[in-house]
N, C-alpha and C. Protein backbone atom coordinates (compact mmCIF):
# COMPACT_ATOMS: atom_id res chain seq x y z
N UNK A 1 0.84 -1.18 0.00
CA UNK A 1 0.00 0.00 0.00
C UNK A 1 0.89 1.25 0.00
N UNK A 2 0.73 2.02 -1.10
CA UNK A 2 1.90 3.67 -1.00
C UNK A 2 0.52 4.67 -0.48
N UNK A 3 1.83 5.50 0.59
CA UNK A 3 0.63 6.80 1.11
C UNK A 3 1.19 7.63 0.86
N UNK A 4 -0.04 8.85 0.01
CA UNK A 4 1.11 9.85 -0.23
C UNK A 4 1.03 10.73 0.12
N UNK A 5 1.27 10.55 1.76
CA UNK A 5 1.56 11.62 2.49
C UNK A 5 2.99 11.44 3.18
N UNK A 6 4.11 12.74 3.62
CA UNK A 6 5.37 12.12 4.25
C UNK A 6 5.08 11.92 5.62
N UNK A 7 5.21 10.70 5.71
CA UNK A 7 4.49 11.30 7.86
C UNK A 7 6.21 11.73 8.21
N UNK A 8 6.89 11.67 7.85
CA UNK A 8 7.94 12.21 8.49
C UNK A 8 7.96 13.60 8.60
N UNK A 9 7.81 14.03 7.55
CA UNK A 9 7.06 16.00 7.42
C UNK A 9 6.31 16.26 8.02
N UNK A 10 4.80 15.58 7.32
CA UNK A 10 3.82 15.67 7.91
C UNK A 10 3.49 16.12 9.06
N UNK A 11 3.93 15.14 10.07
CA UNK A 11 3.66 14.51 11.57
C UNK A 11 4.41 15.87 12.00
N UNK A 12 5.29 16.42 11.43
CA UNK A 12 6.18 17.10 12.69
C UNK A 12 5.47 18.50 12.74
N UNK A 13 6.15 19.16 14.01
CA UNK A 13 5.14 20.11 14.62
C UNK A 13 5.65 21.45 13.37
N UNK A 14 4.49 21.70 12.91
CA UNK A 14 4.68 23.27 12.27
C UNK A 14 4.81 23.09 10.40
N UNK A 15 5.31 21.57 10.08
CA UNK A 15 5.51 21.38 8.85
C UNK A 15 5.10 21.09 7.60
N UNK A 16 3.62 20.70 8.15
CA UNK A 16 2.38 20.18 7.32
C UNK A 16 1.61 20.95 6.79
N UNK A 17 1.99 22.72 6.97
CA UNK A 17 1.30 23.41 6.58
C UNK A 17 1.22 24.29 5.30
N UNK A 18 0.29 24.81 4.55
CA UNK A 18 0.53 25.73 3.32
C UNK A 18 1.00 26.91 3.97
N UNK A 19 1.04 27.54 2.90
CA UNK A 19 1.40 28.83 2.74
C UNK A 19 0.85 29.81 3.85
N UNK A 20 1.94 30.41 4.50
CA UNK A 20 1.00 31.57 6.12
C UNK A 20 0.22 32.82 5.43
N UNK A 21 0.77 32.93 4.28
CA UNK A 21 -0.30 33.93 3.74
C UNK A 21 -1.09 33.71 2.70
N UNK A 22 -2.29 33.98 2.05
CA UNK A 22 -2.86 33.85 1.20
C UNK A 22 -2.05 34.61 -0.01
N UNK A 23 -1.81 33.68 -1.01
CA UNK A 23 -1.46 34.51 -2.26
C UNK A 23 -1.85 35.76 -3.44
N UNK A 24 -0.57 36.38 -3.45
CA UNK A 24 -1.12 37.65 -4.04
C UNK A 24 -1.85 37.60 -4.88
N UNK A 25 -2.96 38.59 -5.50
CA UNK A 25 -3.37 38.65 -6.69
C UNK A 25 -2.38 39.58 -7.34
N UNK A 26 -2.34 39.03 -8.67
CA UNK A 26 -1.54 39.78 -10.03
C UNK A 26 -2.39 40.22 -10.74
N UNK A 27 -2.17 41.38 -10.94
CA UNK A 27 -2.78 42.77 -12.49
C UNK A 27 -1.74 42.08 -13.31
N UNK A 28 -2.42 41.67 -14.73
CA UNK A 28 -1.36 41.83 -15.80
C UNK A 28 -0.55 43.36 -16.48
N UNK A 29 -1.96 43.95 -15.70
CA UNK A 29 -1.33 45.41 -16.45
C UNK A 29 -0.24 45.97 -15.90
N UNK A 30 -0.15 45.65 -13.91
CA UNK A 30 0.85 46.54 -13.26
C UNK A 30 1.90 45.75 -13.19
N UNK A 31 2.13 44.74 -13.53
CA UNK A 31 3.37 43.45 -14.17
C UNK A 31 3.78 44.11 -15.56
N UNK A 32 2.89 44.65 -16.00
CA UNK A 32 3.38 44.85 -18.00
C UNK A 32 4.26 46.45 -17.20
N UNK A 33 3.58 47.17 -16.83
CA UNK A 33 3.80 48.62 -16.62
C UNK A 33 5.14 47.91 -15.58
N UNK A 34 5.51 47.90 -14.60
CA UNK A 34 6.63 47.32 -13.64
C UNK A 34 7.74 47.20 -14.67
N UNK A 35 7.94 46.01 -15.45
CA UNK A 35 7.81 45.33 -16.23
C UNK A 35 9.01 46.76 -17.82
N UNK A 36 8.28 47.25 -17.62
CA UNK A 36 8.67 47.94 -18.54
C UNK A 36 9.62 48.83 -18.22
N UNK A 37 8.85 49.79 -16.85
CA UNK A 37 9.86 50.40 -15.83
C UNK A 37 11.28 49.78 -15.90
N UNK A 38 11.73 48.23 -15.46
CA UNK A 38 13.02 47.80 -15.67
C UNK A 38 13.42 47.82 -16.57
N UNK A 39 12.75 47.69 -17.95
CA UNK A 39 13.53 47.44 -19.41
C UNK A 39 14.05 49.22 -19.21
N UNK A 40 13.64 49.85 -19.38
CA UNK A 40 13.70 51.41 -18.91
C UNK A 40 14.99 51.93 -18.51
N UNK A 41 15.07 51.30 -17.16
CA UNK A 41 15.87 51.60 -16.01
C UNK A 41 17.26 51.06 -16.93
N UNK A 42 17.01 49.26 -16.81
CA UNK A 42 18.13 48.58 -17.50
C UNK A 42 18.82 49.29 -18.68
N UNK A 43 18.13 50.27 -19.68
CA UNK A 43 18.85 50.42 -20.40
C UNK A 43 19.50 51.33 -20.31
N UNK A 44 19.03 52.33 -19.52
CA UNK A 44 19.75 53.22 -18.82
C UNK A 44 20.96 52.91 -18.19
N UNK A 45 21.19 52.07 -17.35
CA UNK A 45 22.52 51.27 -16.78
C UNK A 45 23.71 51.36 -17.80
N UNK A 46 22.73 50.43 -18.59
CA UNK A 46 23.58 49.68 -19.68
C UNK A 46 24.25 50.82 -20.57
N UNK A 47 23.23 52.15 -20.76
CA UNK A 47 24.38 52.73 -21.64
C UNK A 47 25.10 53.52 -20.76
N UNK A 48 24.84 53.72 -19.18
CA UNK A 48 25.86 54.01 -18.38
C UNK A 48 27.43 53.05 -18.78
N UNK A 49 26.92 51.60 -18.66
CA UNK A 49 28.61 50.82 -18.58
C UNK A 49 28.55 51.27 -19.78
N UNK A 50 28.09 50.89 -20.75
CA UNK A 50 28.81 50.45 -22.17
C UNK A 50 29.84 52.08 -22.55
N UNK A 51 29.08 53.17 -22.12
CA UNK A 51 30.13 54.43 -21.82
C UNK A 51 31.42 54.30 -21.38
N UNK A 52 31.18 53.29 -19.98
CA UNK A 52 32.18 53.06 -19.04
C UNK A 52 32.95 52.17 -20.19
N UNK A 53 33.28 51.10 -20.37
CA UNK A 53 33.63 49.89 -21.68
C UNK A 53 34.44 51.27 -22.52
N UNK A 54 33.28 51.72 -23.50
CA UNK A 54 34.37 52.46 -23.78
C UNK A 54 35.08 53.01 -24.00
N UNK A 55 35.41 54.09 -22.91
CA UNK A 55 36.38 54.59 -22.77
C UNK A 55 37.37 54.08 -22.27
N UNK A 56 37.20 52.60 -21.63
CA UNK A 56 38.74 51.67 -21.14
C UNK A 56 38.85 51.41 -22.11
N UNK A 57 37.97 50.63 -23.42
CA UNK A 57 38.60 50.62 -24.74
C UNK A 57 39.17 51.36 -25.70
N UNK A 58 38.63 52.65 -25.50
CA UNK A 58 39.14 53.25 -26.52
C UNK A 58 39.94 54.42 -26.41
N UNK A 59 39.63 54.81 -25.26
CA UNK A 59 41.15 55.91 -24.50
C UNK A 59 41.54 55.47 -22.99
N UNK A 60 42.04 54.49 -23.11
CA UNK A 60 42.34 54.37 -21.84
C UNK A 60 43.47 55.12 -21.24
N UNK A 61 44.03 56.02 -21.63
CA UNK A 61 44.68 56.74 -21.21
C UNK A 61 43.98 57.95 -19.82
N UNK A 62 42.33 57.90 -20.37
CA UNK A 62 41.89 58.52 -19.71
C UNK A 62 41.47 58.79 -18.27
N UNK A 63 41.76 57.26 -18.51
CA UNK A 63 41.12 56.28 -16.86
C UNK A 63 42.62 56.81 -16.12
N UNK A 64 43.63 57.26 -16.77
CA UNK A 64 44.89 57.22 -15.57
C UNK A 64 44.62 58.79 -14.90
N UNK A 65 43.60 59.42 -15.34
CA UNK A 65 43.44 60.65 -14.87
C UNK A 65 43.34 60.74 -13.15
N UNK A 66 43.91 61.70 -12.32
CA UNK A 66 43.50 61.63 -10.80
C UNK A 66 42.43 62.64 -10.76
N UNK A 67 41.73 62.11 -10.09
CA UNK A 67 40.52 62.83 -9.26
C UNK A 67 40.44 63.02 -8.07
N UNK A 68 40.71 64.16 -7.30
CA UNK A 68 41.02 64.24 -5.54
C UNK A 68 41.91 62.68 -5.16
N UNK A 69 43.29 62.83 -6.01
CA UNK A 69 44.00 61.50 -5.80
C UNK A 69 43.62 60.56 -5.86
N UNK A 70 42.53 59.69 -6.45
CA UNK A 70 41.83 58.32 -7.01
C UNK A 70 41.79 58.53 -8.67
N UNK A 71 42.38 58.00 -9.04
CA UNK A 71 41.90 57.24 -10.50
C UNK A 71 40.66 57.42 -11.58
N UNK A 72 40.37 58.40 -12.51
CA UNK A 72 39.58 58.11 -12.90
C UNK A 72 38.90 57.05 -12.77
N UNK A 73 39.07 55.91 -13.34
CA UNK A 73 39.12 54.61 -13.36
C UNK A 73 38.12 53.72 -12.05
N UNK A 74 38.82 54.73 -10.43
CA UNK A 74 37.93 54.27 -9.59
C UNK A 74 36.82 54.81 -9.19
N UNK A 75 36.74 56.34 -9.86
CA UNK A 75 35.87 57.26 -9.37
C UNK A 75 34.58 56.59 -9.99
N UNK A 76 34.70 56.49 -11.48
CA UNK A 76 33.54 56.27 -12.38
C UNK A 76 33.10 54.68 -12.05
N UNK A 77 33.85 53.24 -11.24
CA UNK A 77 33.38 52.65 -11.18
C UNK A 77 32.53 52.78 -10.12
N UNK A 78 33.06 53.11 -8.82
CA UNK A 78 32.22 53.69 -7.59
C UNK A 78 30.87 54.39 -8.24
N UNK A 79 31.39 55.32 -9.40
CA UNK A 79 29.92 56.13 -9.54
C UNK A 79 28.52 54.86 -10.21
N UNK A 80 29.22 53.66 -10.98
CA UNK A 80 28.75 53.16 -11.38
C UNK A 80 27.70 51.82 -10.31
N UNK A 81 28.66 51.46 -9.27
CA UNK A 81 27.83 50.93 -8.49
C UNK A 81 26.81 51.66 -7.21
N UNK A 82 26.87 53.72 -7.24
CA UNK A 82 26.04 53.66 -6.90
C UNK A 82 25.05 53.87 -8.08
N UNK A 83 25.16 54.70 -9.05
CA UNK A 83 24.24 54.91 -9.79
C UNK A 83 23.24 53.49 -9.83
N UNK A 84 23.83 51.81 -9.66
CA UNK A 84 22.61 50.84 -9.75
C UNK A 84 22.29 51.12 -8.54
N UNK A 85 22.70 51.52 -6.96
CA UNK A 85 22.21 51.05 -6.39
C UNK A 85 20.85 52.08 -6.45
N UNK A 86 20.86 53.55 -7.17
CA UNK A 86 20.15 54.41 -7.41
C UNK A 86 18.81 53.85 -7.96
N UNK A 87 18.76 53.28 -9.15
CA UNK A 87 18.22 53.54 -9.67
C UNK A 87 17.46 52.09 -9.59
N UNK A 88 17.82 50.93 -8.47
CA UNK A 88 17.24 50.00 -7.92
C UNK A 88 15.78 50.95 -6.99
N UNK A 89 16.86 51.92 -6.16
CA UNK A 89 15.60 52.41 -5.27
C UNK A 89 14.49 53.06 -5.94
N UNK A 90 14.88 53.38 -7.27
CA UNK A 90 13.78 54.60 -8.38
C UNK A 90 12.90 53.30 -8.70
N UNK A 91 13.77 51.94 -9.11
CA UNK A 91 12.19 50.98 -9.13
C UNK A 91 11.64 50.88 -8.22
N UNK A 92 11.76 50.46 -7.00
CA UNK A 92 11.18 50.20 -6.07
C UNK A 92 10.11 51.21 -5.99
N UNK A 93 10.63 52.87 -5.77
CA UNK A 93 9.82 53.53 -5.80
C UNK A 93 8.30 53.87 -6.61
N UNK A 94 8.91 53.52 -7.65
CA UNK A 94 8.00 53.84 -9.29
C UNK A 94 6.76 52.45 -8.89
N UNK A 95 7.31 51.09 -8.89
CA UNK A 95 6.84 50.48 -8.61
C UNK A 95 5.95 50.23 -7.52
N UNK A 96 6.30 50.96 -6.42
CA UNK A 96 5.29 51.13 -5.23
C UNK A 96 4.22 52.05 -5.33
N UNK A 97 4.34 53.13 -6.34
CA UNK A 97 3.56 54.59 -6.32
C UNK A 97 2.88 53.84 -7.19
N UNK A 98 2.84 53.27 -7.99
CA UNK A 98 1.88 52.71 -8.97
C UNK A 98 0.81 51.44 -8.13
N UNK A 99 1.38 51.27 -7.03
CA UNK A 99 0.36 49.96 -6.40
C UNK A 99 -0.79 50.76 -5.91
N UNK A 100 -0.68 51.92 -5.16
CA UNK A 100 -1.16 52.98 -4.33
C UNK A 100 -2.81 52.75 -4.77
N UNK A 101 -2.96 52.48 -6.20
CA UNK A 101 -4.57 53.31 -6.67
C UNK A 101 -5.10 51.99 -6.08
């Protein structure tokens, strides 16, 4: 006889259970709109690096520049990891102001 339940799971205290919250409902529309926001954002990034790219490719002479004694080179990558961490919080944001209605 197969049971198909695990009593080893099952049985134990706290483990047998679904999900503690009821699952979200999804808008296709505020997924499409979200959704788009990142393609948006992303490309924005992207022609941030691909700027970054190249000018190490194609003048890298430039990157040896000092900036308050740092490196071109380190200034613009620093600028580059905050600018994502920027423009992570602009989704979040965009994306939250749009849940609001």
């Amino acid at each position: 006889m197969v049971h198909s339940r695990n009593i080893w799971v099952d049985d134990m205290a706290g483990f047998g259970h679904g999900p503690s919250v009821p699952a979200e409902k999804e808008d296709a529309a505020i997924s499409a709109r979200n959704a788009r926001y990142g393609l948006w954002l992303f490309a924005i990034y992207f022609a941030c690096y691909a700027a970054f790219v190249a000018i190490n490719a194609f003048w890298p002479d430039m990157m040896s520049v000092t900036v308050a004694g740092i490196s071109l080179a380190v200034v613009l990558g620093m600028v580059l990891i905050l600018a994502a961490f920027a423009l992570a919080l602009v989704y979040a944001w965009l994306c939250r102001a749009g849940d609001q209605s």
